[in-house]
PDB file of N, CA and C in Angstrom:
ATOM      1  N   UNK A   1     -20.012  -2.082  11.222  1.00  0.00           N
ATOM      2  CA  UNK A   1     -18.720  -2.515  10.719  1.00  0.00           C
ATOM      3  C   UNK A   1     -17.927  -3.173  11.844  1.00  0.00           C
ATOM      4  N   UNK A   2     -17.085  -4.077  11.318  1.00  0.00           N
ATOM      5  CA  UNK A   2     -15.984  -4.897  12.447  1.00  0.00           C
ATOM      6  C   UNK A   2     -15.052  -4.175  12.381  1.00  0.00           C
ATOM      7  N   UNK A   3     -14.316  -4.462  13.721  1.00  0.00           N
ATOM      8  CA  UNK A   3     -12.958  -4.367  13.977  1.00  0.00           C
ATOM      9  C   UNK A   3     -11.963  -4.106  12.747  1.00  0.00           C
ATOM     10  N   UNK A   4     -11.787  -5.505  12.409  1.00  0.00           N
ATOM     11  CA  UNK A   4     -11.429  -5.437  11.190  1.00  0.00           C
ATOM     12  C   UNK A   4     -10.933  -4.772   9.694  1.00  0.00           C
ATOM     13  N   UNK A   5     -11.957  -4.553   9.915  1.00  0.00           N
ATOM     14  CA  UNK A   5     -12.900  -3.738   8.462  1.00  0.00           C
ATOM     15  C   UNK A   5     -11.923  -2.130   9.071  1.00  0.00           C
ATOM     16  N   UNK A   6     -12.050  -1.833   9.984  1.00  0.00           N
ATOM     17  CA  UNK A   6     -11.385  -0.335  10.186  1.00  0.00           C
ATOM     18  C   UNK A   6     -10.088  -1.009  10.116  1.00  0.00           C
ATOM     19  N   UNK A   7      -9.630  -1.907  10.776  1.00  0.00           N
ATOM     20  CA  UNK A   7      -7.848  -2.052  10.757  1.00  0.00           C
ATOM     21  C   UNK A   7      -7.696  -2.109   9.391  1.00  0.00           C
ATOM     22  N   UNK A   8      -7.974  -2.630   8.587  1.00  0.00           N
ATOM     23  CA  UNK A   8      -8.042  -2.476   7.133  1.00  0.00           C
ATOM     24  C   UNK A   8      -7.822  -1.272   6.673  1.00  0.00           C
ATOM     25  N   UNK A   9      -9.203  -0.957   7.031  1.00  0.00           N
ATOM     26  CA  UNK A   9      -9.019   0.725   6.280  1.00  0.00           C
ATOM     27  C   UNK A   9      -7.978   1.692   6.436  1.00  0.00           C
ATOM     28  N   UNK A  10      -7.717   1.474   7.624  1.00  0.00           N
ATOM     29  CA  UNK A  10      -6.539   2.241   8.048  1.00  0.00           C
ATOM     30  C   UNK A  10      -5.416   1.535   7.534  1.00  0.00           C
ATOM     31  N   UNK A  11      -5.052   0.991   7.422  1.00  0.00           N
ATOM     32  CA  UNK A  11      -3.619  -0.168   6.606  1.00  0.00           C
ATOM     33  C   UNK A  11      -3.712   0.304   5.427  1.00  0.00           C
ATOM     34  N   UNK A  12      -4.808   0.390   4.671  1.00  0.00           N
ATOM     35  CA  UNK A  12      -4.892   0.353   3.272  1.00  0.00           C
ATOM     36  C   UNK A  12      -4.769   2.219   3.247  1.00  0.00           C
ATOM     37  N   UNK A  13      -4.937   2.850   3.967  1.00  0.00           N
ATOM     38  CA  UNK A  13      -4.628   4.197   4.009  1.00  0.00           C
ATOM     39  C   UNK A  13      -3.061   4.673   4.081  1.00  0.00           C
ATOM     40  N   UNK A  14      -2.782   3.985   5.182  1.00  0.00           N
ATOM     41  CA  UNK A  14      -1.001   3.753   5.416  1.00  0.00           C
ATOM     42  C   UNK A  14      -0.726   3.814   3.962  1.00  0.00           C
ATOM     43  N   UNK A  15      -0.533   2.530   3.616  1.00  0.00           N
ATOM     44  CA  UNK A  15       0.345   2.087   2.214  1.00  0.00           C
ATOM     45  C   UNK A  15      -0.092   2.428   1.237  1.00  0.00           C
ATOM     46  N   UNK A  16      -1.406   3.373   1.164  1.00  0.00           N
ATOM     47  CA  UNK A  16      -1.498   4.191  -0.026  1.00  0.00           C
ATOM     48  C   UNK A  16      -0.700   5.215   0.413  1.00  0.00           C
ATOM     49  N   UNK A  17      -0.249   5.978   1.444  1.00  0.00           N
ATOM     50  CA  UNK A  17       0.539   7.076   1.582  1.00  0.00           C
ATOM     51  C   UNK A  17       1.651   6.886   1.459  1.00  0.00           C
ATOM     52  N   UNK A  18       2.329   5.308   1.930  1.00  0.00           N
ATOM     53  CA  UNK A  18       3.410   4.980   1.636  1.00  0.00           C
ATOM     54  C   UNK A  18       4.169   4.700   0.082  1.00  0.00           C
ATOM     55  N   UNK A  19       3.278   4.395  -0.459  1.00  0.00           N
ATOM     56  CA  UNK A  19       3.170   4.158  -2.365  1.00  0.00           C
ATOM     57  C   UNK A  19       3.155   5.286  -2.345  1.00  0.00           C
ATOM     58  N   UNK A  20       2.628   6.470  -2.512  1.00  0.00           N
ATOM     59  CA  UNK A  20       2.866   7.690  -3.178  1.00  0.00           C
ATOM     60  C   UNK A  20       4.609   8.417  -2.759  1.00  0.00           C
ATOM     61  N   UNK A  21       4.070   8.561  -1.371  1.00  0.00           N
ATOM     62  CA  UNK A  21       5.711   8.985  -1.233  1.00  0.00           C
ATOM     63  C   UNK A  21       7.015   7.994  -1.627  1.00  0.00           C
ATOM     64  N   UNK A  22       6.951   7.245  -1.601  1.00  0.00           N
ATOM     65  CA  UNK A  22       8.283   6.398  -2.074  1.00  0.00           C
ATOM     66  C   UNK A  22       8.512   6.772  -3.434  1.00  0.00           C
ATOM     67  N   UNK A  23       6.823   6.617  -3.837  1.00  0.00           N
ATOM     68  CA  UNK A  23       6.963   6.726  -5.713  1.00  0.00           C
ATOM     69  C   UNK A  23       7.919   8.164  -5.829  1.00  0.00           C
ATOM     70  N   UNK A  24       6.998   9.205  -5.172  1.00  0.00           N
ATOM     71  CA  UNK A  24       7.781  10.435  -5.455  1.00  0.00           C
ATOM     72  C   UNK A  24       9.839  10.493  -5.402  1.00  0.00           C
ATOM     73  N   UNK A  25       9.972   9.869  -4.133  1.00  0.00           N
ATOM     74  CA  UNK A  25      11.332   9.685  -3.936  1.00  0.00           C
ATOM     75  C   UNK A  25      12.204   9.126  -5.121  1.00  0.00           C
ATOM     76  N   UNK A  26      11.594   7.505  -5.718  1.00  0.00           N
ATOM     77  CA  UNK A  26      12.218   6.494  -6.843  1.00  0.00           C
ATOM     78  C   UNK A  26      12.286   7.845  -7.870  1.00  0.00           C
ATOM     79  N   UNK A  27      10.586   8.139  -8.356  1.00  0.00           N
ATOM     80  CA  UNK A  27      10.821   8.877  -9.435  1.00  0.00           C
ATOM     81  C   UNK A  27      11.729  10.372  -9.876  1.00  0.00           C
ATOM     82  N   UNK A  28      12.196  10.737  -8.377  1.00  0.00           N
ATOM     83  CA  UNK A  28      13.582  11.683  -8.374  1.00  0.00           C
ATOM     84  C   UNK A  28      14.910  10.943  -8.185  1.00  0.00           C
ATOM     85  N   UNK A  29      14.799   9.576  -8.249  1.00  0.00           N
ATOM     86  CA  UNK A  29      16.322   8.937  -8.257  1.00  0.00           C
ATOM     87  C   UNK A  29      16.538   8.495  -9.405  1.00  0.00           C
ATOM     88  N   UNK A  30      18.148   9.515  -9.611  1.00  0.00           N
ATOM     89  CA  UNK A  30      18.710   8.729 -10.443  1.00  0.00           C
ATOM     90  C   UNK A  30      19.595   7.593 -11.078  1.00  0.00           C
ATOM     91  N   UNK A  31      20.138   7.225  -9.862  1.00  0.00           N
ATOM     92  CA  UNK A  31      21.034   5.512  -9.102  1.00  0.00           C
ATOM     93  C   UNK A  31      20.781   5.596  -8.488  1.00  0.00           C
ATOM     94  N   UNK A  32      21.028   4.281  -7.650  1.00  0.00           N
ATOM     95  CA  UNK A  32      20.808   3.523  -6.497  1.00  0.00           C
ATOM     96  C   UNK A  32      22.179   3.867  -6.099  1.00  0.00           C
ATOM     97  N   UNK A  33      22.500   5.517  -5.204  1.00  0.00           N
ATOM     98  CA  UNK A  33      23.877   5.475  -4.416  1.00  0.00           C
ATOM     99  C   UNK A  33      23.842   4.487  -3.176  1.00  0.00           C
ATOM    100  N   UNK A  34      22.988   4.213  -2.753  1.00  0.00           N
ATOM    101  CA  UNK A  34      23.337   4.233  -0.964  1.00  0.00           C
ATOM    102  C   UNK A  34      22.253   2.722  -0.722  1.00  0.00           C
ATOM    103  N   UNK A  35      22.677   2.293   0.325  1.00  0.00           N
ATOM    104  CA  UNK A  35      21.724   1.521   1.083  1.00  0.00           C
ATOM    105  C   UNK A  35      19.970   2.098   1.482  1.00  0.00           C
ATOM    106  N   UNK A  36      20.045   3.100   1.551  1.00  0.00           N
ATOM    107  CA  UNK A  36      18.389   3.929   1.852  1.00  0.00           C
ATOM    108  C   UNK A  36      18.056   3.888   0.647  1.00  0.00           C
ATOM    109  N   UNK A  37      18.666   4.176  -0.533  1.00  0.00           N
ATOM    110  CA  UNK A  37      18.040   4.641  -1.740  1.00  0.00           C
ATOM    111  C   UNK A  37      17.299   3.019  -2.435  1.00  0.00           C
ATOM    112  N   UNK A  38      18.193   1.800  -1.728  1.00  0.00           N
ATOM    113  CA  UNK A  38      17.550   0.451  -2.187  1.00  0.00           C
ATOM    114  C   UNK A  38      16.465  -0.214  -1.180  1.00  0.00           C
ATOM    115  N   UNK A  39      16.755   0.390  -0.386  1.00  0.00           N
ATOM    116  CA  UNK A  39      15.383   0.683   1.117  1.00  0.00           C
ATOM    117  C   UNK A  39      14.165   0.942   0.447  1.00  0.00           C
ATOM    118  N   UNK A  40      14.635   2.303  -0.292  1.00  0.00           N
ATOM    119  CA  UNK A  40      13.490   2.477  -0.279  1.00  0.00           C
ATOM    120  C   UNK A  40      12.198   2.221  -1.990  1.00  0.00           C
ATOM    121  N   UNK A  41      13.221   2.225  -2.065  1.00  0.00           N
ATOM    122  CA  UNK A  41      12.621   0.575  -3.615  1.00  0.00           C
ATOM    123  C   UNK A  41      11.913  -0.790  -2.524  1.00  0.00           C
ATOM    124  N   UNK A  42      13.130  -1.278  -1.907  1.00  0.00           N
ATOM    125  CA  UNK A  42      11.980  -2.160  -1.401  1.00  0.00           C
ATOM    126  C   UNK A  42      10.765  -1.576  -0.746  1.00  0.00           C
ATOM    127  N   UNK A  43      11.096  -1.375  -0.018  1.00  0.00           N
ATOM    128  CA  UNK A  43       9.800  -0.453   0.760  1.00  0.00           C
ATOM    129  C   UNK A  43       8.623  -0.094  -0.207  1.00  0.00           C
ATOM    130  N   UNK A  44       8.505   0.080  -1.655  1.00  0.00           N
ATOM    131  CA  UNK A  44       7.783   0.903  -2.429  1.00  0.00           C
ATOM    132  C   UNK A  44       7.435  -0.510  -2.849  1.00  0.00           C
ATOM    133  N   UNK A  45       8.014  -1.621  -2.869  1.00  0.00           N
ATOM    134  CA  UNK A  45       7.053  -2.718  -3.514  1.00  0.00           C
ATOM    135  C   UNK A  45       6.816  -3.607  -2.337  1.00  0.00           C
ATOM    136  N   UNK A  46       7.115  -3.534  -1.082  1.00  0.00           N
ATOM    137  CA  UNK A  46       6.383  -4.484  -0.128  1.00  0.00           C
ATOM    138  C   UNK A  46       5.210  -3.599   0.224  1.00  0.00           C
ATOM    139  N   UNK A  47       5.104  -2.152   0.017  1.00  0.00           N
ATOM    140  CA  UNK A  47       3.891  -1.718   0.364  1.00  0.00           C
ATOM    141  C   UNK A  47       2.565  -2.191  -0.776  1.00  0.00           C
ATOM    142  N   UNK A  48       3.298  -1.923  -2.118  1.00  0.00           N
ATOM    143  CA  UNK A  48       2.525  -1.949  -3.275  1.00  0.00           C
ATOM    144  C   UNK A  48       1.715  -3.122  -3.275  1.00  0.00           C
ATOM    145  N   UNK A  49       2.663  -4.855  -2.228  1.00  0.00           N
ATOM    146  CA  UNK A  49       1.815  -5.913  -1.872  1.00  0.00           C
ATOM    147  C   UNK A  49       0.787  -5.824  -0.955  1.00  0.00           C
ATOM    148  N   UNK A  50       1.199  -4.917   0.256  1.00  0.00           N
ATOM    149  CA  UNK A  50       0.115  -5.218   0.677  1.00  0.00           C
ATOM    150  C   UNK A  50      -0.870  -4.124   0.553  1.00  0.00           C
ATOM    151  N   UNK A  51      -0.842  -2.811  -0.409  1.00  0.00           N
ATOM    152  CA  UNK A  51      -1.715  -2.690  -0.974  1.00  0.00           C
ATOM    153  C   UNK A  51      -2.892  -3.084  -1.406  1.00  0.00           C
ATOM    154  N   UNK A  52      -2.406  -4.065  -2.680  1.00  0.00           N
ATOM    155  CA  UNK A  52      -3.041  -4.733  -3.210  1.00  0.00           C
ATOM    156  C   UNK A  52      -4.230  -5.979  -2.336  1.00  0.00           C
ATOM    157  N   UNK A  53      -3.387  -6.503  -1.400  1.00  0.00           N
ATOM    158  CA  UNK A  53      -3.785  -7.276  -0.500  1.00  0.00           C
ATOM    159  C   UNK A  53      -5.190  -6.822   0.051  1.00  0.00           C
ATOM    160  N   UNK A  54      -4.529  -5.305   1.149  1.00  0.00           N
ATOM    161  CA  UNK A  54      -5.572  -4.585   1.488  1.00  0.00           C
ATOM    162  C   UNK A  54      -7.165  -4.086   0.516  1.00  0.00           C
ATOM    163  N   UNK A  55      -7.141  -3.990  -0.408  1.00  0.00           N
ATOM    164  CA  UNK A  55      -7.620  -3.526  -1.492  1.00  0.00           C
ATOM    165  C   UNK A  55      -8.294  -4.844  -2.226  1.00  0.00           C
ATOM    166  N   UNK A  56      -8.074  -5.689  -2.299  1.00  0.00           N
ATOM    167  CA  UNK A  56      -8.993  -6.942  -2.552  1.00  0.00           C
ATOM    168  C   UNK A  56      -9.707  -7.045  -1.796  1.00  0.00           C
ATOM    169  N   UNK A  57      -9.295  -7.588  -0.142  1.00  0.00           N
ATOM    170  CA  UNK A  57      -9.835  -7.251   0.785  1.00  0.00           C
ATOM    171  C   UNK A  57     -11.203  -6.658   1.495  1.00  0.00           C
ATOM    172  N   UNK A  58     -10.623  -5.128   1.173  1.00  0.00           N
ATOM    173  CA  UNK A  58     -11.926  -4.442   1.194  1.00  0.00           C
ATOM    174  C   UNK A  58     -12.692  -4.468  -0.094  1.00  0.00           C
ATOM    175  N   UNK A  59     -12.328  -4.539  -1.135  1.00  0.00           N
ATOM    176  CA  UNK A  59     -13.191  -4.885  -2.545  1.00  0.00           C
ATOM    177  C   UNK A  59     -14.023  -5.983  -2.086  1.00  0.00           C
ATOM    178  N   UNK A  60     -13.785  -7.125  -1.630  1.00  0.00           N
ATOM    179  CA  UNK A  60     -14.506  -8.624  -1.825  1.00  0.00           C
ATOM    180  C   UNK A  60     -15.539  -7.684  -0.981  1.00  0.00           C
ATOM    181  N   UNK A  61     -15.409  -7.804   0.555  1.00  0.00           N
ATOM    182  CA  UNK A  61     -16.118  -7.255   1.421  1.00  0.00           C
ATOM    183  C   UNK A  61     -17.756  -6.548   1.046  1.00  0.00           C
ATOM    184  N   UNK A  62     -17.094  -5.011   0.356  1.00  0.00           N
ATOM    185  CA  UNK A  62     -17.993  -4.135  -0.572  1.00  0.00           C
ATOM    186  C   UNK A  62     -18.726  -5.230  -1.402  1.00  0.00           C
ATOM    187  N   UNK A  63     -18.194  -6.049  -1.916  1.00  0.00           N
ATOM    188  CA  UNK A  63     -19.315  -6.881  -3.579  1.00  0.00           C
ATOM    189  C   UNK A  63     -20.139  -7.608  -2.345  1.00  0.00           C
ATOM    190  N   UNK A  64     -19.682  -8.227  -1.362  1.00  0.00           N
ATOM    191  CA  UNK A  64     -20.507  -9.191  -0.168  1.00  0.00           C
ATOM    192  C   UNK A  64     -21.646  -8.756   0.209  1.00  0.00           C
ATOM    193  N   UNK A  65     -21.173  -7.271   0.563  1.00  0.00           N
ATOM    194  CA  UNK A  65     -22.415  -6.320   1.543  1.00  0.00           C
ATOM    195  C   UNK A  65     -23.542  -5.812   0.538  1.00  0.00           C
ATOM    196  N   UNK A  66     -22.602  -5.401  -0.382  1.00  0.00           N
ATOM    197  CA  UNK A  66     -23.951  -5.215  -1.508  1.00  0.00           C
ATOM    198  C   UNK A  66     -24.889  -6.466  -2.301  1.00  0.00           C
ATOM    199  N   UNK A  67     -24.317  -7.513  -2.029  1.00  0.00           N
ATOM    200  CA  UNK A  67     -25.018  -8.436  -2.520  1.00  0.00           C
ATOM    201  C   UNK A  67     -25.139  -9.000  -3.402  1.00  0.00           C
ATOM    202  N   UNK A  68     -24.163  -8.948  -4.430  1.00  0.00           N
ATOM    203  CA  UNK A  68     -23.689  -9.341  -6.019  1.00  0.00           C
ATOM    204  C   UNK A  68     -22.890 -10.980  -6.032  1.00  0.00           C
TER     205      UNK A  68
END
């Protein structure tokens, strides 16, 4: 495996931990009082991008190595 391929993995580990906990936080809010509380909405969808990002990523990779 490359370089890469681990910085990945590890990124895509990050912002899956980061997506869960935020989720948990949003899904106990009930307004948006404060500046943190809209923090952290953003925060829950710039991770959710590069989630996704990460996660194609290593998807393409996986279909490459296996040979499909």
């Amino acid at each position: 495996m490359y370089k890469s391929t681990f910085y990945q993995i590890i990124l895509f580990t990050i912002t899956a931990i980061v997506i869960f906990q935020a989720g948990k936080y949003i899904i106990e809010l009930n307004d948006l009082r404060s500046f943190t509380d809209g923090g952290v909405v953003m925060l829950f969808f710039i991770s959710f991008i590069l989630f996704i990002n990460y996660l194609s990523r290593l998807t393409s990779k996986l279909i490459h190595t296996l040979g499909f």
